[in-house]
Protein backbone atom coordinates (compact mmCIF):
# COMPACT_ATOMS: atom_id res chain seq x y z
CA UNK A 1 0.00 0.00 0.00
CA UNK A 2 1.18 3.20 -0.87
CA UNK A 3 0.23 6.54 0.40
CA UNK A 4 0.49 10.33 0.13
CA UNK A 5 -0.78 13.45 1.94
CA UNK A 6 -2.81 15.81 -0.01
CA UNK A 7 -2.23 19.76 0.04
CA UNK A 8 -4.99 21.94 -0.85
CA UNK A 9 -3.61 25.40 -0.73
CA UNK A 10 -0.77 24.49 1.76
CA UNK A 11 -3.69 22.92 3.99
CA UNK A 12 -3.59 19.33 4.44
CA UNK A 13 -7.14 18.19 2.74
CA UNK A 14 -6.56 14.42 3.09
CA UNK A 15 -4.70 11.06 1.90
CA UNK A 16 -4.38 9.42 -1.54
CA UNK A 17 -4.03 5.80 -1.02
CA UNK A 18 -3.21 2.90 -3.62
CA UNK A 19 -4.15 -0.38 -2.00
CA UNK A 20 -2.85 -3.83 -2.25
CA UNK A 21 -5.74 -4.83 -4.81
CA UNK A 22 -4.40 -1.80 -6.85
CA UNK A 23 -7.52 0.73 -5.86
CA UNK A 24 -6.96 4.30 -5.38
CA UNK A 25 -8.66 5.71 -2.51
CA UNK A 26 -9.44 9.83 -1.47
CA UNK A 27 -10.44 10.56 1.61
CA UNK A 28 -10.67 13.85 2.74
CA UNK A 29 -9.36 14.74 7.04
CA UNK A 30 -12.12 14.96 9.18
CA UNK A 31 -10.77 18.33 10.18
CA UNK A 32 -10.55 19.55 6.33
CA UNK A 33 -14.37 18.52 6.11
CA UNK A 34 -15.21 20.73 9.12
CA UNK A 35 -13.24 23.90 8.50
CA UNK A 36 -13.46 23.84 4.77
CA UNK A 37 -16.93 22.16 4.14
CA UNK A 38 -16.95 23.87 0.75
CA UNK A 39 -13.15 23.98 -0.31
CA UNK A 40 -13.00 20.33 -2.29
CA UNK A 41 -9.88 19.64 -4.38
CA UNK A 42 -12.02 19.20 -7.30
CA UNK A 43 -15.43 19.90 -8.41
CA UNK A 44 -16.31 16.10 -9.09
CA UNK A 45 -14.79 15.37 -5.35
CA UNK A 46 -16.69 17.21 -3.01
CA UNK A 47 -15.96 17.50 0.75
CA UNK A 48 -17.25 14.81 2.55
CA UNK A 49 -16.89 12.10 5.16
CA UNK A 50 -16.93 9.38 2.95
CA UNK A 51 -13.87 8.15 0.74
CA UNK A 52 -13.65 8.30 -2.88
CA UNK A 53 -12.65 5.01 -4.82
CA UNK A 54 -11.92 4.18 -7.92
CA UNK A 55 -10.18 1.46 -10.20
CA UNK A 56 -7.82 4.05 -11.90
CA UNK A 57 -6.29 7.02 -10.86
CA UNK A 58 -8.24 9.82 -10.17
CA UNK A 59 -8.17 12.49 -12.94
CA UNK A 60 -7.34 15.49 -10.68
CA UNK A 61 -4.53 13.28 -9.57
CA UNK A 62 -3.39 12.19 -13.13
CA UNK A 63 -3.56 15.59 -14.50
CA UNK A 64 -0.90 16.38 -12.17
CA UNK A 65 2.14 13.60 -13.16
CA UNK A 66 4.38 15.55 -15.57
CA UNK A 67 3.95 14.77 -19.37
CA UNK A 68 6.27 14.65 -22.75
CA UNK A 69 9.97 14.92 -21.73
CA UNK A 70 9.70 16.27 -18.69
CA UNK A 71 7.61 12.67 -17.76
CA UNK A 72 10.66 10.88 -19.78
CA UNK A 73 13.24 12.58 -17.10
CA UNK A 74 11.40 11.67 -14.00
CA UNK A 75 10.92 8.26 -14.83
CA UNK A 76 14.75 7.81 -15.90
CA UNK A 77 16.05 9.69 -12.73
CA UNK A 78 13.72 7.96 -10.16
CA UNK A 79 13.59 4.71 -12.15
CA UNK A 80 10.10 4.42 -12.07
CA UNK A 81 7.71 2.96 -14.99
CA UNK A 82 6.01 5.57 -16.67
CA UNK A 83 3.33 3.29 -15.85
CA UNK A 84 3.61 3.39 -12.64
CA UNK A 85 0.79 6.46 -12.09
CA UNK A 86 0.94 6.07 -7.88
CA UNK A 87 4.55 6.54 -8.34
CA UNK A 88 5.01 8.85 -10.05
CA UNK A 89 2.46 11.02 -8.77
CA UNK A 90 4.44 10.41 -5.13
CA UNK A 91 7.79 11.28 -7.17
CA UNK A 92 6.82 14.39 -8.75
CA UNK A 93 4.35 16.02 -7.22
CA UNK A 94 5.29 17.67 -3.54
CA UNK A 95 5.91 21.35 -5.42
CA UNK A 96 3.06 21.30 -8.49
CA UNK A 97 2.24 24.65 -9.67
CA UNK A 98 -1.62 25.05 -8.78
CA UNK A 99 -3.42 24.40 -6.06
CA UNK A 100 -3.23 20.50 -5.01
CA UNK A 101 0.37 18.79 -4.07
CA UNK A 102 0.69 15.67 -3.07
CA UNK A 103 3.67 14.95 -0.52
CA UNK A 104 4.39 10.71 -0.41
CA UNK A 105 4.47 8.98 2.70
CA UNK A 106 7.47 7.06 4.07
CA UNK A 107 6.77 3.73 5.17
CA UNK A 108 9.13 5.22 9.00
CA UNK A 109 6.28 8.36 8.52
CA UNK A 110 3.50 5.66 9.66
């Protein structure tokens, strides 16, 4: 299982989780939900108690992995499959320009 902290704004807004039956998970802090009840990440993700889950990657999530070369140089510096969507998303993603950031989660950080 892999796992990383989502930033909305430089607030922490919740996890993104891959599981071990390769599901991605959202779910949104408890304390996000009750001090920004109207702040979601995305329009088709709002706030809420209850976690998001899908098969694939979501596409606020996907949208945020580097394309073209710049997605050829991560994947040859880190060594990670350009298929590999979690991992790269927990690679490349702790300074994104915009709003959401994603910062990965050390297996010690647990």
């Amino acid at each position: 299982m892999r796992q990383g902290k989502v930033y909305y704004k430089n607030h922490f807004a919740g996890f993104i989780t891959e599981t071990n039956d390769g599901e991605f998970v959202f779910q949104y802090d408890e304390q996000y939900v009750k001090d920004y009840p109207k702040q979601f990440i995305t329009f088709t993700m709002p706030v809420r108690n209850q976690p998001y889950t899908e098969k694939r990657l979501f596409p606020l999530f996907e949208g945020l992995i580097p394309e073209g070369w710049l997605l050829n140089i991560a994947s040859e510096n880190w060594k990670i499959n350009r298929n590999d969507r979690m991992g790269l998303l927990l690679a490349c993603c702790k300074n994104c320009i915009g709003a959401v950031s994603v910062e990965p989660i050390l297996e010690s950080d647990e």
